[in-house]
C-alpha atoms as a PDB file:
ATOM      1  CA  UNK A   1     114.280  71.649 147.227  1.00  0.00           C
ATOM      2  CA  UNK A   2     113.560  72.423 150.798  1.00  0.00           C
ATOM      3  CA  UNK A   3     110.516  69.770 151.060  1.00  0.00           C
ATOM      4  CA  UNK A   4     111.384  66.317 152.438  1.00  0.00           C
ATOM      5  CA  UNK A   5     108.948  63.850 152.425  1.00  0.00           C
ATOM      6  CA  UNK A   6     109.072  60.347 153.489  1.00  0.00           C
ATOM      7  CA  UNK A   7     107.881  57.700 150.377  1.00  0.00           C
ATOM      8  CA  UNK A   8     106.127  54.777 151.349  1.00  0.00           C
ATOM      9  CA  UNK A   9     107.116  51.269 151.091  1.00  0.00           C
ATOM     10  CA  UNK A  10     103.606  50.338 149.241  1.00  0.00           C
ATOM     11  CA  UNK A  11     104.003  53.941 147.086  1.00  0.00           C
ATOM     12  CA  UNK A  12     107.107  52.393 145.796  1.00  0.00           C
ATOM     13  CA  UNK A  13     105.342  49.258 144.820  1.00  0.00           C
ATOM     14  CA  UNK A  14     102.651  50.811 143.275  1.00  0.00           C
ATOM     15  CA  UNK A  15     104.838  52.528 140.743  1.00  0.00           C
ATOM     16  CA  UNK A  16     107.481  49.477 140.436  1.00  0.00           C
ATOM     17  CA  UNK A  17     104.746  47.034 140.230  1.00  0.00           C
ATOM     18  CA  UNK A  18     101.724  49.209 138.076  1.00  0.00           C
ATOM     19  CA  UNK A  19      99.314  48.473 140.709  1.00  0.00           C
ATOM     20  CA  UNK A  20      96.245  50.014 139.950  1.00  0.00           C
ATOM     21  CA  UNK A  21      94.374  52.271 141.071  1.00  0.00           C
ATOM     22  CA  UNK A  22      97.474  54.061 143.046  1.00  0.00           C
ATOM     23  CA  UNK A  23      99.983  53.385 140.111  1.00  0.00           C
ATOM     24  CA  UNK A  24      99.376  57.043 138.641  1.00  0.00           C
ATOM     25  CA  UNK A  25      99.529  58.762 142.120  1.00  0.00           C
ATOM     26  CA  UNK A  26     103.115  56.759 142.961  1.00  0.00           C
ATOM     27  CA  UNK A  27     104.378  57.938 139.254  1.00  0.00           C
ATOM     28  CA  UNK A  28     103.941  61.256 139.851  1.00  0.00           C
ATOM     29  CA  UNK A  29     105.653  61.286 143.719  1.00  0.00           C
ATOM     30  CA  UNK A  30     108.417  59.847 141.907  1.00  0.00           C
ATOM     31  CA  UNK A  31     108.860  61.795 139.147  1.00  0.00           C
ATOM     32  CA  UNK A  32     108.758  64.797 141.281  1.00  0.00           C
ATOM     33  CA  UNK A  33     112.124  62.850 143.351  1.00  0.00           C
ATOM     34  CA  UNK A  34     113.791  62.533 140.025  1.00  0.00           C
ATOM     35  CA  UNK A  35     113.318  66.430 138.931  1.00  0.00           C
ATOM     36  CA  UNK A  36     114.409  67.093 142.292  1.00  0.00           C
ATOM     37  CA  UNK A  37     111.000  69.262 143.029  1.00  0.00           C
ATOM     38  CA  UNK A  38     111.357  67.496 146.539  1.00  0.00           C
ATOM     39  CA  UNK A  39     113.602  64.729 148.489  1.00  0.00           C
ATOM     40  CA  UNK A  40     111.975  61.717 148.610  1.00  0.00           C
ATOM     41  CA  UNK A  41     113.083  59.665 151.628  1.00  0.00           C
ATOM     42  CA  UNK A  42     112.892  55.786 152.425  1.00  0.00           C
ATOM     43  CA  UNK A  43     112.805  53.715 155.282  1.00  0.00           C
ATOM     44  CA  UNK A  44     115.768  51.795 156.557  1.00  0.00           C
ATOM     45  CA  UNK A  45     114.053  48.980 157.098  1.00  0.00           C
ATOM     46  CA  UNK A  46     112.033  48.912 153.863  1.00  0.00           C
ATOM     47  CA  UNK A  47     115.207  48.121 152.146  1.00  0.00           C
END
Protein backbone atom coordinates (compact mmCIF):
# COMPACT_ATOMS: atom_id res chain seq x y z
CA UNK A 1 0.00 0.00 0.00
CA UNK A 2 2.64 2.49 -0.84
CA UNK A 3 0.12 4.88 -2.92
CA UNK A 4 -1.42 7.81 -1.01
CA UNK A 5 -3.83 9.75 -2.57
CA UNK A 6 -5.77 12.61 -1.36
CA UNK A 7 -9.96 11.97 -1.75
CA UNK A 8 -11.95 14.80 -2.50
CA UNK A 9 -14.51 16.45 -0.49
CA UNK A 10 -17.16 16.27 -3.58
CA UNK A 11 -15.71 12.39 -4.36
CA UNK A 12 -16.96 11.65 -0.96
CA UNK A 13 -20.32 13.09 -1.70
CA UNK A 14 -20.73 11.52 -4.77
CA UNK A 15 -20.52 8.08 -3.27
CA UNK A 16 -22.39 9.08 0.17
CA UNK A 17 -24.98 10.92 -1.68
CA UNK A 18 -25.37 8.58 -5.27
CA UNK A 19 -24.83 11.57 -7.28
CA UNK A 20 -24.85 10.71 -10.69
CA UNK A 21 -22.88 10.65 -13.14
CA UNK A 22 -19.61 10.51 -10.70
CA UNK A 23 -21.37 8.08 -8.16
CA UNK A 24 -19.68 4.91 -9.89
CA UNK A 25 -16.19 6.60 -10.20
CA UNK A 26 -16.36 7.69 -6.16
CA UNK A 27 -17.49 3.84 -5.40
CA UNK A 28 -14.73 2.45 -6.82
CA UNK A 29 -11.91 5.11 -5.11
CA UNK A 30 -13.49 3.96 -2.08
CA UNK A 31 -13.64 0.57 -2.32
CA UNK A 32 -10.09 0.50 -3.29
CA UNK A 33 -9.50 2.57 0.56
CA UNK A 34 -11.42 -0.20 2.17
CA UNK A 35 -9.29 -3.24 0.50
CA UNK A 36 -6.45 -1.22 1.41
CA UNK A 37 -5.14 -1.21 -2.48
CA UNK A 38 -4.21 2.50 -1.52
CA UNK A 39 -4.56 5.19 1.50
CA UNK A 40 -7.11 7.38 0.88
CA UNK A 41 -6.53 10.72 2.63
CA UNK A 42 -8.99 13.66 3.65
CA UNK A 43 -8.78 17.13 4.27
CA UNK A 44 -8.76 18.64 7.70
CA UNK A 45 -10.92 21.07 6.94
CA UNK A 46 -13.44 18.99 4.97
CA UNK A 47 -14.38 17.45 8.20
Amino acid sequence: MGLRILVDTNVLLDYLLCRSPYDRAAEQIVVACKQRRVSGCIAAHSI
